[in-house]
N, C-alpha and C. Protein backbone atom coordinates (compact mmCIF):
# COMPACT_ATOMS: atom_id res chain seq x y z
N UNK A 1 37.11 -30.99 -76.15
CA UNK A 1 38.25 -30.10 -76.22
C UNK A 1 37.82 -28.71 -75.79
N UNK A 2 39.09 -27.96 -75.21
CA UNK A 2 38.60 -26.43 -74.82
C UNK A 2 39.84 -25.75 -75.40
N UNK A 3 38.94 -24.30 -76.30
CA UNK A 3 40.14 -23.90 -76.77
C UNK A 3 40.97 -22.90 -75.76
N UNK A 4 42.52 -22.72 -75.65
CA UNK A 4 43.15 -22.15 -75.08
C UNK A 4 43.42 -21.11 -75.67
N UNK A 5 43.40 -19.82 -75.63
CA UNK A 5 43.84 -18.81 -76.18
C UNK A 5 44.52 -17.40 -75.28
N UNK A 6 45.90 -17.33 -74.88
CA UNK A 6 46.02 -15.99 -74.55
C UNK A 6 45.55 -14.63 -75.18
N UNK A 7 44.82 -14.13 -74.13
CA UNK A 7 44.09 -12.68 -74.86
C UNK A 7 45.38 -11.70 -75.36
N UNK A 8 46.42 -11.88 -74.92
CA UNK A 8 47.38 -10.76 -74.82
C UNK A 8 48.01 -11.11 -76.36
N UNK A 9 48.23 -12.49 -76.83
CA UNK A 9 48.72 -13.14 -78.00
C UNK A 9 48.23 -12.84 -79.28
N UNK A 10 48.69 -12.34 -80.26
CA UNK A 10 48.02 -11.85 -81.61
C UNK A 10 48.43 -12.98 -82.40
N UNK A 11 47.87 -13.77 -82.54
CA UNK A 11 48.14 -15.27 -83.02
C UNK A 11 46.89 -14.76 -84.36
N UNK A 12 46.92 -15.27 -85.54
CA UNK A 12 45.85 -15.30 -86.21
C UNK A 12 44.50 -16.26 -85.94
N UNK A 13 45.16 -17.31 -85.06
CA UNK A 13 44.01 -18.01 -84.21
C UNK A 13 43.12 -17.53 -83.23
N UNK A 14 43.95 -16.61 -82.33
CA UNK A 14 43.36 -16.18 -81.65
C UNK A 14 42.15 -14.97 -82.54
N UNK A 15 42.71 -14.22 -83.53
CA UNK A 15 42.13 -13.04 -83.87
C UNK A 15 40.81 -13.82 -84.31
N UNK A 16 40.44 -15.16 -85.00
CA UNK A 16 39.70 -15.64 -85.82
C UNK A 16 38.65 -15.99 -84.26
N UNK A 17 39.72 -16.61 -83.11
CA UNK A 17 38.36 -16.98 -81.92
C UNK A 17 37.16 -15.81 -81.33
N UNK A 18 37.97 -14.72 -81.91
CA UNK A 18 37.01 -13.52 -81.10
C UNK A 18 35.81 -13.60 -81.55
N UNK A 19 35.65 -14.24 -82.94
CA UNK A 19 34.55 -13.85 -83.65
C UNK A 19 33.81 -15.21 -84.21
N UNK A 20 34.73 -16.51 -84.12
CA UNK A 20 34.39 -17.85 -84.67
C UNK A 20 34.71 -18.81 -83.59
N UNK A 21 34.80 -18.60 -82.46
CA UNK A 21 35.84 -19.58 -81.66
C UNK A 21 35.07 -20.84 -81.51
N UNK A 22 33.51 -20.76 -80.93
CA UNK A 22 33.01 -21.63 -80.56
C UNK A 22 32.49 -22.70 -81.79
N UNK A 23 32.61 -22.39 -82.82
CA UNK A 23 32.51 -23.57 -84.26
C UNK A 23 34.23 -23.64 -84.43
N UNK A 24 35.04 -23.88 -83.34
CA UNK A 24 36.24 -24.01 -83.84
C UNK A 24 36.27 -24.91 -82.73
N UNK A 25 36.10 -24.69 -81.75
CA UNK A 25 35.81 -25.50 -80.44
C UNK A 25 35.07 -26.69 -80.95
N UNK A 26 33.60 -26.76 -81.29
CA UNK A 26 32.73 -27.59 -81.56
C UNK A 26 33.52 -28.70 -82.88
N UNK A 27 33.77 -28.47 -83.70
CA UNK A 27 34.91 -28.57 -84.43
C UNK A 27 35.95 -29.75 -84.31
N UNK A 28 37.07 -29.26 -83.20
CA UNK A 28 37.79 -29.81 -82.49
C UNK A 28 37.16 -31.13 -81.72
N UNK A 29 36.24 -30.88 -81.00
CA UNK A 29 35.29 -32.01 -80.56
C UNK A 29 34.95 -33.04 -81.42
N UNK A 30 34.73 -33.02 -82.24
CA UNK A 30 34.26 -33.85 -84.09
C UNK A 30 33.07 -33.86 -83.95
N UNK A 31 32.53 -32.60 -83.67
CA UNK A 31 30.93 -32.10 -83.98
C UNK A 31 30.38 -32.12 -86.08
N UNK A 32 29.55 -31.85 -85.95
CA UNK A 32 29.30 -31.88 -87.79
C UNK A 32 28.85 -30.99 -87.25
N UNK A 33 28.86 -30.37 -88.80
CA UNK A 33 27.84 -28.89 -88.91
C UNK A 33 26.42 -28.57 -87.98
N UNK A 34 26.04 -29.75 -88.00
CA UNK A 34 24.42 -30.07 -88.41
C UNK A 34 24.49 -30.24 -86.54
N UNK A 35 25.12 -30.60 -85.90
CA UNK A 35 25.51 -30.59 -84.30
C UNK A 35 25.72 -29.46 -83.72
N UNK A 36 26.70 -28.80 -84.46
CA UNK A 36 27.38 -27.91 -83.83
C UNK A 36 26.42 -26.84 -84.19
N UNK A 37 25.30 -26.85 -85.13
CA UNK A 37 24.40 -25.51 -85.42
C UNK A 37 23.10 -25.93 -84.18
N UNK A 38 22.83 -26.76 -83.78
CA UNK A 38 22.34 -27.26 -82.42
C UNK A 38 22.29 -26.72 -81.31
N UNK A 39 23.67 -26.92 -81.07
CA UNK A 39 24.74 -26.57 -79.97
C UNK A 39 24.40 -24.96 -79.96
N UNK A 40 24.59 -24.13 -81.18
CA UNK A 40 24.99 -22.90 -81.16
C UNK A 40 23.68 -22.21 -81.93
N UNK A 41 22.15 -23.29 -81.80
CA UNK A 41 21.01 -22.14 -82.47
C UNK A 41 21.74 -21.46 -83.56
N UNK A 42 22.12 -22.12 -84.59
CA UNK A 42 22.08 -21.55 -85.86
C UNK A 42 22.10 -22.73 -87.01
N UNK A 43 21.87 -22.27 -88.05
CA UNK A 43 21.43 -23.59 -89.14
C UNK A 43 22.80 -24.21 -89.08
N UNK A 44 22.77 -25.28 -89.82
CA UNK A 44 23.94 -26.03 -90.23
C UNK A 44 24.81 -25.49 -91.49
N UNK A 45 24.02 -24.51 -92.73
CA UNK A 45 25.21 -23.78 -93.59
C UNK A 45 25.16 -22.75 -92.82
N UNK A 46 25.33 -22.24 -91.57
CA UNK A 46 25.80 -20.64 -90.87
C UNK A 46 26.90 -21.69 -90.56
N UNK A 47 27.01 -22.98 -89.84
CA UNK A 47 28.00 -23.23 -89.20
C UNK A 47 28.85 -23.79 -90.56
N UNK A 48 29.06 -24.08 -91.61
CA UNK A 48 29.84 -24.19 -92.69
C UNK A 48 30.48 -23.39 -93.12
N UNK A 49 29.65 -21.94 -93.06
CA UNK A 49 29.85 -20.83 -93.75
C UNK A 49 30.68 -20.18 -92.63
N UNK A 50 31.13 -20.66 -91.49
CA UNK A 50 31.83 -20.21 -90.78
C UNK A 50 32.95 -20.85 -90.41
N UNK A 51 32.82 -22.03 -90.81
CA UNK A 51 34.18 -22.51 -90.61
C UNK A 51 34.78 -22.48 -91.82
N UNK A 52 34.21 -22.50 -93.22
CA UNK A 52 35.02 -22.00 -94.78
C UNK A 52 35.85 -20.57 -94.18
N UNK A 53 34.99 -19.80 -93.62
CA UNK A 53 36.08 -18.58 -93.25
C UNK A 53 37.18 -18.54 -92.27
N UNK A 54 36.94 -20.09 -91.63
CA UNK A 54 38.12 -19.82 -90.50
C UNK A 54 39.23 -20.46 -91.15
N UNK A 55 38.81 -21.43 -92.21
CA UNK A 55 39.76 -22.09 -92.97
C UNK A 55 40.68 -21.30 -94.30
N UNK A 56 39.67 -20.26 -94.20
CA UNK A 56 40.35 -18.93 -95.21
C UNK A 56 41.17 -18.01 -94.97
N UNK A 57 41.00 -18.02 -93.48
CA UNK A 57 41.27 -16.67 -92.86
C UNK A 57 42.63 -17.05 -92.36
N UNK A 58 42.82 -18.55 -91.88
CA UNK A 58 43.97 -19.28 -91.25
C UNK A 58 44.66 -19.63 -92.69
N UNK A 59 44.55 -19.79 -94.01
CA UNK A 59 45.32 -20.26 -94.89
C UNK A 59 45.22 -21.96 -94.99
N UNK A 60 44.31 -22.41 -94.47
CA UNK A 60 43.79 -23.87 -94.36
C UNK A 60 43.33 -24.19 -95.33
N UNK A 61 43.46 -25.67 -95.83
CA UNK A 61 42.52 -26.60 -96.98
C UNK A 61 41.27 -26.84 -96.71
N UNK A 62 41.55 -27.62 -94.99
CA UNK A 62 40.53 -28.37 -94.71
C UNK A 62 40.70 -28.43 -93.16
N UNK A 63 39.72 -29.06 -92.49
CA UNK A 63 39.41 -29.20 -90.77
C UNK A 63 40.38 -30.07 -90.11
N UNK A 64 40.94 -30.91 -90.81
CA UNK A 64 41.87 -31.37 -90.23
C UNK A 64 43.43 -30.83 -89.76
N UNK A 65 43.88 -29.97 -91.11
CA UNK A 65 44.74 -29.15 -90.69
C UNK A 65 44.47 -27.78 -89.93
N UNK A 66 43.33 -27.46 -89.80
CA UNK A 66 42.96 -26.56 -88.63
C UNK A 66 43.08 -27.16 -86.92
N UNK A 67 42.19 -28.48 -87.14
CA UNK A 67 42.52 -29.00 -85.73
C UNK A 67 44.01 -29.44 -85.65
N UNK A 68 44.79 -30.22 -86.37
CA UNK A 68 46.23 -30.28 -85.93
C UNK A 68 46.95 -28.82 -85.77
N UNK A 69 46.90 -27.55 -85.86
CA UNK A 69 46.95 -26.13 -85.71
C UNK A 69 46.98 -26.26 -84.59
N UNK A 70 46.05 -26.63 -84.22
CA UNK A 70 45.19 -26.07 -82.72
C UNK A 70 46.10 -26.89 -81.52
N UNK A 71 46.10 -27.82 -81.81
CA UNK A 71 46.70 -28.94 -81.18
C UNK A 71 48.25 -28.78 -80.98
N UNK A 72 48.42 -28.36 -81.94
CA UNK A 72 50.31 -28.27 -82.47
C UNK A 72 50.45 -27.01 -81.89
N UNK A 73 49.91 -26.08 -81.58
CA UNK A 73 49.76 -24.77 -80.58
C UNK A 73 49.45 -24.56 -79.46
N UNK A 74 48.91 -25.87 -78.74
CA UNK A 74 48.38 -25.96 -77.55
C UNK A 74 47.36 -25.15 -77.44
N UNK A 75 46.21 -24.93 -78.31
CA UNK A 75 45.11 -23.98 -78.35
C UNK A 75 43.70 -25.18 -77.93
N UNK A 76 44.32 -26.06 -77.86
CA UNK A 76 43.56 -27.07 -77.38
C UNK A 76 43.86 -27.65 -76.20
N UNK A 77 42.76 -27.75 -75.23
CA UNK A 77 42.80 -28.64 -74.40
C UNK A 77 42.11 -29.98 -74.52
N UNK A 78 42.66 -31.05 -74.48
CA UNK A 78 41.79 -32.32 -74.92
C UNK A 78 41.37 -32.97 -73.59
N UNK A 79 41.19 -32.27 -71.96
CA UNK A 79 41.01 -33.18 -70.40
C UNK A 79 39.10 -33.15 -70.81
C-alpha cells in the first residue's frame, strides 16, 4: 500500500503523516512492529510507541480501524 495524502488537506491523517506516516504505511501493508522497525532502523517498541500515538491522536481503538480510515479515505493506495 502507498499512502495518499493531499499536502494542501488538513485532514487529521494527514497532520499525523508528517510526523508518523511511514509506520502507518508499513502498517497498512500488515507489517508487525518487529518488521516495520527493520524497515525503518528503529526498535520494535519505537514502532508501537508510534503507532499507540497515531491511534490516539486519530481517536482509534485499534489498527484495524485505522487501516479501514485509510482505505475509506482513499489515503491508501493498494496497486
Amino acid at each position: 500500500a502507498r499512502i495518499l495524502v493531499d499536502d494542501g488537506e488538513q485532514t487529521h491523517f494527514g497532520r499525523a503523516i508528517a510526523v508518523e506516516g511511514s509506520t502507518i504505511q508499513h502498517l497498512c501493508n500488515g507489517l508487525s512492529a518487529k518488521e516495520t522497525g527493520k524497515k525503518m532502523h528503529l526498535s520494535h517498541r519505537t514502532v508501537e510507541t508510534h503507532r499507540s500515538n497515531i491511534l490516539h491522536k486519530l481517536g482509534f481503538s485499534n489498527a484495524a480501524e485505522l487501516i479501514r480510515y485509510a482505505v475509506k479515505e482513499g489515503l491508501v493506495d493498494w496497486q
